[in-house]
N, C-alpha and C. Protein backbone atom coordinates (compact mmCIF):
# COMPACT_ATOMS: atom_id res chain seq x y z
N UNK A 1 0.82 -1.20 0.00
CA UNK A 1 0.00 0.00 0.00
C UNK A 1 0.86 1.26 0.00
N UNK A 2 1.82 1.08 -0.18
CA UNK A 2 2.68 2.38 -1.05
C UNK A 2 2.24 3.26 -1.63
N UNK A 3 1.85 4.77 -1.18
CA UNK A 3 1.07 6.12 -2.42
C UNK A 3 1.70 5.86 -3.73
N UNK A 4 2.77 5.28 -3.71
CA UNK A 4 3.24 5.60 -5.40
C UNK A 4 2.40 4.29 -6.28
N UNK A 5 2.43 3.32 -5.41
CA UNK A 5 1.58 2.03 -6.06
C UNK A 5 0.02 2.52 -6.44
N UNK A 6 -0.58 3.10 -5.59
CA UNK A 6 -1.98 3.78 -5.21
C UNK A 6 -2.14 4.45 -6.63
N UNK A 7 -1.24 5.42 -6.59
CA UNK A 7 -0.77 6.45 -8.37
C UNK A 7 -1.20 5.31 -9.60
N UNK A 8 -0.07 4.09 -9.09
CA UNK A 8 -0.52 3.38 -10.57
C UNK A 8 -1.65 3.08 -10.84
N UNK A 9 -2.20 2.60 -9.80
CA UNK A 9 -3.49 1.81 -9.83
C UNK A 9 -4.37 2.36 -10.38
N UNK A 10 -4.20 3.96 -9.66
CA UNK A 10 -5.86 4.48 -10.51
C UNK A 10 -5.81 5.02 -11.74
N UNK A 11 -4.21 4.61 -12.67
CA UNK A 11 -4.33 4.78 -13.41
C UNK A 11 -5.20 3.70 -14.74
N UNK A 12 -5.06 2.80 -13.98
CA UNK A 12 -6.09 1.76 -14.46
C UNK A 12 -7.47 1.92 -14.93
N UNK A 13 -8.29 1.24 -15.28
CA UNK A 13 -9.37 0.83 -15.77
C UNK A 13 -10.76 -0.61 -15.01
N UNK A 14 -10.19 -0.79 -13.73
CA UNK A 14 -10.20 -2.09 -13.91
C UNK A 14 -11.96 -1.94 -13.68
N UNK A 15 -12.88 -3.45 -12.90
CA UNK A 15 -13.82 -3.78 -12.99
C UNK A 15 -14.14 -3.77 -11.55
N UNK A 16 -12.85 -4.25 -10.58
CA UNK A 16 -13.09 -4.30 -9.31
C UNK A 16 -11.71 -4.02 -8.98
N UNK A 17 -11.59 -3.40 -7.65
CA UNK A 17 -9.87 -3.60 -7.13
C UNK A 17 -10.20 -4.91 -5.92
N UNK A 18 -9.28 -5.25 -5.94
CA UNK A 18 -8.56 -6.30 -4.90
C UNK A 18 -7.38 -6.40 -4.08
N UNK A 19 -7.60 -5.31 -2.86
CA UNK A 19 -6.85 -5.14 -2.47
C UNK A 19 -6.36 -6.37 -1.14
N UNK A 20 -5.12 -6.82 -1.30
CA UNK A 20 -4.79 -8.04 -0.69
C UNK A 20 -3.21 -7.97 -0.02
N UNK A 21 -2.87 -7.09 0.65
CA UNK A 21 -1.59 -6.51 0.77
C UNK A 21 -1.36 -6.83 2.14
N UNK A 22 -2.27 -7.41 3.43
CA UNK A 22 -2.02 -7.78 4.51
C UNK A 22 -0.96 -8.41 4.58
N UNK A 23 -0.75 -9.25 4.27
CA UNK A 23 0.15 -10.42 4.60
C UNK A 23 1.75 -9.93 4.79
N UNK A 24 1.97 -8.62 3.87
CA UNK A 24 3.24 -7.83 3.51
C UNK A 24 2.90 -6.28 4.66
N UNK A 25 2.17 -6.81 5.63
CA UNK A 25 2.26 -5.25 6.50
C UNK A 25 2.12 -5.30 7.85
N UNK A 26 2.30 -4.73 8.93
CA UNK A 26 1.92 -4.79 10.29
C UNK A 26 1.15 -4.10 10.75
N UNK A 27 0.02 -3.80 11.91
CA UNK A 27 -0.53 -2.85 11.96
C UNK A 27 -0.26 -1.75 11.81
N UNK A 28 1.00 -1.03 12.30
CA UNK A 28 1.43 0.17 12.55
C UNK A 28 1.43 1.10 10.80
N UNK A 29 1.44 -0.04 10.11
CA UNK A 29 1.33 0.31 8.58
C UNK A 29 0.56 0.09 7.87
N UNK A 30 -0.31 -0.65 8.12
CA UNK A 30 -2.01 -0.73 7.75
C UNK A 30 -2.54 0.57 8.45
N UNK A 31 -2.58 1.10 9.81
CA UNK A 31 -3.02 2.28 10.22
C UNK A 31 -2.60 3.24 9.26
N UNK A 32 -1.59 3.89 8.93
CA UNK A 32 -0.92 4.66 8.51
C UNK A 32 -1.10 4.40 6.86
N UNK A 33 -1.34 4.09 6.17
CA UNK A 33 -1.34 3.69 4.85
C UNK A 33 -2.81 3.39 4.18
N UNK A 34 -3.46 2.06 5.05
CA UNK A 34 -4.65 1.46 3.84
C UNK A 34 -5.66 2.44 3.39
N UNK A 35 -6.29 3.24 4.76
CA UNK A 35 -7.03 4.57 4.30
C UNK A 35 -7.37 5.33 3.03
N UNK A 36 -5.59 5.68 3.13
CA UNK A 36 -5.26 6.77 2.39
C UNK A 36 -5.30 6.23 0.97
N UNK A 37 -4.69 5.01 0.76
CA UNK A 37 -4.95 4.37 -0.28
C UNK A 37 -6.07 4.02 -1.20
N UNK A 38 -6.85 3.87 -0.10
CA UNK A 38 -8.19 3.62 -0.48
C UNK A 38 -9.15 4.53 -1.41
N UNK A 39 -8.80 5.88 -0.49
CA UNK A 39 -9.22 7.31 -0.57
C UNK A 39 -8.57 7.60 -1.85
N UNK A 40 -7.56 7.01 -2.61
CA UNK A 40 -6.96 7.96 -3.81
C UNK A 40 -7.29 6.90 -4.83
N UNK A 41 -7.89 5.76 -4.97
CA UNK A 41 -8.48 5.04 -5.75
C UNK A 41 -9.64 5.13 -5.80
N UNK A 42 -10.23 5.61 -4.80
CA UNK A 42 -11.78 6.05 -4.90
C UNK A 42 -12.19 7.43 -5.54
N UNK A 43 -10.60 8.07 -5.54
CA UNK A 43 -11.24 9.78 -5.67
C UNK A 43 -10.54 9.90 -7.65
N UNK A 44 -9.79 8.85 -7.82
CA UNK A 44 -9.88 8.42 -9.44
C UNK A 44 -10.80 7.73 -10.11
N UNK A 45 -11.85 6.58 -9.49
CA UNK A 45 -12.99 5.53 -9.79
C UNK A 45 -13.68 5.54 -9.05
N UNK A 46 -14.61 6.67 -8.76
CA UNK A 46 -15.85 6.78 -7.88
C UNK A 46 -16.62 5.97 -7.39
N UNK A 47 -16.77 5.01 -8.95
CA UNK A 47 -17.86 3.45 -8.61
C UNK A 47 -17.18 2.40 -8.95
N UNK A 48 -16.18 2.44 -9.48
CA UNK A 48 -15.46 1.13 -8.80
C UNK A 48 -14.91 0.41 -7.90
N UNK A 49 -15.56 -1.28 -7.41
CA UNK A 49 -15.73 -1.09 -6.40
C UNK A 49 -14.57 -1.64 -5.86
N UNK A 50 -14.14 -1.77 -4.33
CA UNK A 50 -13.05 -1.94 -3.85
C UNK A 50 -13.25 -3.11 -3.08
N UNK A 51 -12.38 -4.34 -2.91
CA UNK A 51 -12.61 -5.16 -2.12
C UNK A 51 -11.36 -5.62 -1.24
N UNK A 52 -11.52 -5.40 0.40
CA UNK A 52 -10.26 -5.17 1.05
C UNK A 52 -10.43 -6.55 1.68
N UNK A 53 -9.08 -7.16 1.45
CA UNK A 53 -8.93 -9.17 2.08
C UNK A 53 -8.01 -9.22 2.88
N UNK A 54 -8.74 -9.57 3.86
CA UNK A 54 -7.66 -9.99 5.68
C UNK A 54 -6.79 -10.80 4.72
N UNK A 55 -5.96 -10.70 5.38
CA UNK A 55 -4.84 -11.58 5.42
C UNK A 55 -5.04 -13.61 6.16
N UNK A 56 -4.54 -14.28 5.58
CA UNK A 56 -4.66 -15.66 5.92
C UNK A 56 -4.45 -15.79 7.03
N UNK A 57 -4.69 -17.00 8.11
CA UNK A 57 -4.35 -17.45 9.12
C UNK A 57 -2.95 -18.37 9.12
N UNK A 58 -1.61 -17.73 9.43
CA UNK A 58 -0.88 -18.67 9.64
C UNK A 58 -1.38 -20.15 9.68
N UNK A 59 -0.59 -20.76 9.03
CA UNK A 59 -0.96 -22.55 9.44
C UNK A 59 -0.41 -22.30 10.94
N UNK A 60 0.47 -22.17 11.23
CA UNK A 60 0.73 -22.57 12.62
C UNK A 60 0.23 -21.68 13.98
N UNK A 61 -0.48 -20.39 13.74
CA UNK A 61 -0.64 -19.32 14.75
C UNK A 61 -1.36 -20.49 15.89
N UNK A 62 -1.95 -21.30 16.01
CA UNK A 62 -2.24 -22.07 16.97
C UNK A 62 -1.57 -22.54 18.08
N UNK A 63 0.00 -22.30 17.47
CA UNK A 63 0.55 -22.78 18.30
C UNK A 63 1.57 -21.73 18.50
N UNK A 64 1.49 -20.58 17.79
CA UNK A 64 2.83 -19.67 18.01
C UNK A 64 1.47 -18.36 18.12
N UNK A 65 1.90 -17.94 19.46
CA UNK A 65 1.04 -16.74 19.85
C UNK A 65 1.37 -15.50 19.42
N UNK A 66 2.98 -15.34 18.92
CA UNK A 66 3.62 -14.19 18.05
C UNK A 66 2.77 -14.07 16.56
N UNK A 67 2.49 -15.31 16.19
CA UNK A 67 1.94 -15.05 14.67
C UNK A 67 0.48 -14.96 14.49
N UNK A 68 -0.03 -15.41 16.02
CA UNK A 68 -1.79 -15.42 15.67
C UNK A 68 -1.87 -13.39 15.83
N UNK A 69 -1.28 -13.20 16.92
CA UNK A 69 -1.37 -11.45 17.24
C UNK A 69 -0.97 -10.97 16.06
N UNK A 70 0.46 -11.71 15.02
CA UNK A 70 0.37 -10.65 13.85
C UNK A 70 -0.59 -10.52 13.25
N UNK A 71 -1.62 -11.85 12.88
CA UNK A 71 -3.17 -11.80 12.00
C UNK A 71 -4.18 -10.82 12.86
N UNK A 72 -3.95 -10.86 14.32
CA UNK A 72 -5.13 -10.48 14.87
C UNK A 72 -5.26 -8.48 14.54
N UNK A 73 -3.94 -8.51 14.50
CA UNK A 73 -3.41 -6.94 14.61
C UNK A 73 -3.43 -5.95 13.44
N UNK A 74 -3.08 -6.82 12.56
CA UNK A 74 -3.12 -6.46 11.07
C UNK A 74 -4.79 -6.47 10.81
N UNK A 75 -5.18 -7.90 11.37
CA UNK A 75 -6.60 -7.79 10.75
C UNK A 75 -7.67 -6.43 11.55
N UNK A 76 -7.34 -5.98 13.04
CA UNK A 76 -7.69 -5.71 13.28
C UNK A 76 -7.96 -3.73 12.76
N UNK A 77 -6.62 -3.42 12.51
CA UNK A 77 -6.22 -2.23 11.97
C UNK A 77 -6.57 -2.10 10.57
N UNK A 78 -7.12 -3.16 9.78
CA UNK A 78 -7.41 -3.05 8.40
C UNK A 78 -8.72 -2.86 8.62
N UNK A 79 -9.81 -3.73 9.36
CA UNK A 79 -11.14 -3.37 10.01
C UNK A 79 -11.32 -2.02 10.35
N UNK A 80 -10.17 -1.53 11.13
CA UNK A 80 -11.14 -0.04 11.64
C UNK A 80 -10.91 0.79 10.54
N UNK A 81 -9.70 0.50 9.52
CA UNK A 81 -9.73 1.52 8.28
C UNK A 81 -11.06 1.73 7.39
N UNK A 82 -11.38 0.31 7.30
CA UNK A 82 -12.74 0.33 6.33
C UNK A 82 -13.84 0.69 7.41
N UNK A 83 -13.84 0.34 8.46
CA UNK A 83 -15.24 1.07 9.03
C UNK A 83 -14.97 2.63 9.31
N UNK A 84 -14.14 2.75 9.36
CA UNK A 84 -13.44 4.99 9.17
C UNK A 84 -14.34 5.06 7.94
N UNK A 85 -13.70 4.40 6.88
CA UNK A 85 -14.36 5.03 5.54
C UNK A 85 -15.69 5.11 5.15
N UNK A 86 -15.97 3.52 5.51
CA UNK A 86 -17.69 3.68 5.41
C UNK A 86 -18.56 4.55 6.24
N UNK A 87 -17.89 4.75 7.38
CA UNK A 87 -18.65 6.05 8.33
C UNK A 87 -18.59 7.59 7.49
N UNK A 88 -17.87 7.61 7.15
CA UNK A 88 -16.88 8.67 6.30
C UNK A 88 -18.00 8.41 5.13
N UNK A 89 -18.87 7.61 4.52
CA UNK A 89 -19.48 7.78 3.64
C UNK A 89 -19.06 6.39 2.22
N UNK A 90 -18.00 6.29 2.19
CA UNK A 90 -17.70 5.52 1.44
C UNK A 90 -18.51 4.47 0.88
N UNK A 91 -19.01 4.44 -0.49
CA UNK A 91 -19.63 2.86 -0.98
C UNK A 91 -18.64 2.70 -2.04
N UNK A 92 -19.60 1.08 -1.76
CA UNK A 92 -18.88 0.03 -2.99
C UNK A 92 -17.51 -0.45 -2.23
N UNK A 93 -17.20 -0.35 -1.24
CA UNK A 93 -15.85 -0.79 -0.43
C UNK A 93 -16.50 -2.16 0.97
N UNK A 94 -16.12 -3.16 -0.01
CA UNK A 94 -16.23 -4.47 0.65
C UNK A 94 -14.81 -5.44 1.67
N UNK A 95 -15.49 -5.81 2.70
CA UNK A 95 -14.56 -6.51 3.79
C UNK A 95 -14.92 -8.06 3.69
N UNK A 96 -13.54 -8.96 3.05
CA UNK A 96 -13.61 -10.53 3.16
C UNK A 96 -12.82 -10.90 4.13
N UNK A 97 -13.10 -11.51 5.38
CA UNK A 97 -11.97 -12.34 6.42
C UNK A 97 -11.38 -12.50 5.97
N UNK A 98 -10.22 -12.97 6.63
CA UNK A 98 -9.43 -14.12 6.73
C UNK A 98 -8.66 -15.19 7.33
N UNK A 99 -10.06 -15.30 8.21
CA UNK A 99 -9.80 -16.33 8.96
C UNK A 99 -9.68 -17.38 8.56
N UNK A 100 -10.70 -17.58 7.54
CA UNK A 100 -10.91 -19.66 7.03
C UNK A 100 -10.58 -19.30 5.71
N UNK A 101 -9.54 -18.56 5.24
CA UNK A 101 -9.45 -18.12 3.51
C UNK A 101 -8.80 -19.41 3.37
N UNK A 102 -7.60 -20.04 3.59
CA UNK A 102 -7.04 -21.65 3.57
C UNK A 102 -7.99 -22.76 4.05
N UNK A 103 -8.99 -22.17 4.66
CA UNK A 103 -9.99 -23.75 5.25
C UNK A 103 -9.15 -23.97 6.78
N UNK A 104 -9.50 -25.35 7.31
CA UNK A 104 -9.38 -25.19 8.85
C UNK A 104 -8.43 -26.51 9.13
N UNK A 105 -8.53 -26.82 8.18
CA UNK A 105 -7.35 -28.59 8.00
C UNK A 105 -6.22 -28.47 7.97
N UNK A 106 -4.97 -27.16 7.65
CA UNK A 106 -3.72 -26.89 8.31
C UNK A 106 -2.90 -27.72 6.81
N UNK A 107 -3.61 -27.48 5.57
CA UNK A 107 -3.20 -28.08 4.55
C UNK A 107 -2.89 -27.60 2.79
N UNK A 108 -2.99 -26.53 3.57
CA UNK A 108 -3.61 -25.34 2.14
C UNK A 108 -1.91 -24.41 2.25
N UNK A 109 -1.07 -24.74 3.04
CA UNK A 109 -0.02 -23.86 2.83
C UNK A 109 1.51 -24.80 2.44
N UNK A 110 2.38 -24.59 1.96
CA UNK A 110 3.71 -25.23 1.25
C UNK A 110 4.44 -24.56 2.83
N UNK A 111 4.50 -23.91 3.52
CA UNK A 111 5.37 -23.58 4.68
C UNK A 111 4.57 -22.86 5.81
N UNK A 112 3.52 -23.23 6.27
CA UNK A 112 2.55 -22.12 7.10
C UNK A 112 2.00 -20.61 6.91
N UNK A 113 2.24 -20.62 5.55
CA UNK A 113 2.43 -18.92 5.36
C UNK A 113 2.04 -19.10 3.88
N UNK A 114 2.37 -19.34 3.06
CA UNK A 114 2.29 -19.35 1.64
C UNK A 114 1.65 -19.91 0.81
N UNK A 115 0.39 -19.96 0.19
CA UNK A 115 -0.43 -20.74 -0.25
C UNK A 115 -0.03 -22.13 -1.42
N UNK A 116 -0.61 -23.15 -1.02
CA UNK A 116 -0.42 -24.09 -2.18
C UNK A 116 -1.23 -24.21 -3.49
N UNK A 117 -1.21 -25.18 -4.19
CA UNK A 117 -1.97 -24.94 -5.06
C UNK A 117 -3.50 -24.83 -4.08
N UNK A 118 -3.65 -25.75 -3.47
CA UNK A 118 -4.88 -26.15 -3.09
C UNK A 118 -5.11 -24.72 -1.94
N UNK A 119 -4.34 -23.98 -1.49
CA UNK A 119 -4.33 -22.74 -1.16
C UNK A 119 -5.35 -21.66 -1.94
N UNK A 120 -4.54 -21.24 -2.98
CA UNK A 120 -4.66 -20.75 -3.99
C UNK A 120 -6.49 -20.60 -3.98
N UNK A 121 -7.15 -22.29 -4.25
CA UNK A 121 -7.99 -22.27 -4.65
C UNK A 121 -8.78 -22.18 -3.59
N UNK A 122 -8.76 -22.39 -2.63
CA UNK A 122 -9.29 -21.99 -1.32
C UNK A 122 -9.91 -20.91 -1.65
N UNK A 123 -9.18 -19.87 -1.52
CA UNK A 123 -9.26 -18.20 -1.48
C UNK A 123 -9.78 -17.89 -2.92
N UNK A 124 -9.57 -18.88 -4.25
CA UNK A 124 -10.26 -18.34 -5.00
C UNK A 124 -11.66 -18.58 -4.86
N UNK A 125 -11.92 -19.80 -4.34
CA UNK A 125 -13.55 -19.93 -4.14
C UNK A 125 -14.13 -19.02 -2.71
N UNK A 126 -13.38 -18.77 -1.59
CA UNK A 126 -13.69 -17.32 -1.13
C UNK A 126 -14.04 -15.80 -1.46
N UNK A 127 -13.14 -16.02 -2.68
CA UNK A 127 -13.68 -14.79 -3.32
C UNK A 127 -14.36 -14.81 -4.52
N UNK A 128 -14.39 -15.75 -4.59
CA UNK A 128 -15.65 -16.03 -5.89
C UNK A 128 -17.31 -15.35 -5.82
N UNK A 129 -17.60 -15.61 -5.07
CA UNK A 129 -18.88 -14.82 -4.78
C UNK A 129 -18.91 -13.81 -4.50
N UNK A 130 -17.73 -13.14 -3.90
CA UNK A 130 -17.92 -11.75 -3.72
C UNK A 130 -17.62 -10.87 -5.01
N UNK A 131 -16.98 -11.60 -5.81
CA UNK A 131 -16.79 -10.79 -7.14
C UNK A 131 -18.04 -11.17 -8.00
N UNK A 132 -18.34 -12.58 -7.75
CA UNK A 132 -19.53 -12.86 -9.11
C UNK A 132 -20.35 -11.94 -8.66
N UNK A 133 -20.87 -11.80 -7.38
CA UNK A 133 -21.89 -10.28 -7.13
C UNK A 133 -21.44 -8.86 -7.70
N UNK A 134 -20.34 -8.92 -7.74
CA UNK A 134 -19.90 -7.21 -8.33
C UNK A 134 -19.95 -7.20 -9.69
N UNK A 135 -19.70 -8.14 -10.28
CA UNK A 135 -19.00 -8.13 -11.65
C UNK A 135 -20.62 -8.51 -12.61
């Protein structure tokens, strides 16, 4: 969520954004960043709509309390950004968990962190419906 990335984006065209950048941030930079981001893709594509995705559940946060707090923290600071905005007025800006984006079987990742194929498709059938509704 870099402003200069934000720049490219709205130089685009697209149908929906998908914004999916948790996994690469900590709260302290989800506070400070997703907002604003949001705000400069919205103020280039008025009605295009935006869809903001928690970040995955470590395979292992179950057992490592350092990595469940990074999901909880991140997820939590990406939540109050989108409810700022939608108070703030904002439509067309949609929130997908990500709690069960891998499923709950501890089998969907190549190293606890990184999706497999069967990863992959997890999260694509998570977000399948939320796009077949937009699109």
């Amino acid at each position: 969520m870099e402003p200069e990335i934000a720049d490219l984006l709205a130089e685009l065209d697209p149908a929906v954004y998908v914004l999916d950048a948790l996994p690469n941030m900590t709260d302290d930079v989800v506070t400070e960043r997703a907002a604003a981001f949001v705000r400069k893709l919205r103020a280039a594509h008025s009605r295009t709509p935006i869809v903001l995705v928690e970040d995955r559940t470590y395979g292992n946060a179950w057992i490592r309390a350092d990595l469940r707090a990074r999901n909880d923290t991140s997820r939590f600071a990406l939540r109050n950004a989108c409810e700022a905005l939608w108070t703030g007025g904002m439509r067309d800006l949609l929130y997908v968990p990500g709690e069960h984006l891998f499923g709950d079987d501890d089998e969907a990742t190549v190293d606890r962190s990184h999706p497999s194929d069967l990863g992959f498709v997890r999260m694509a059938d998570a977000l399948e419906p939320v796009l077949r509704a937009l699109l």
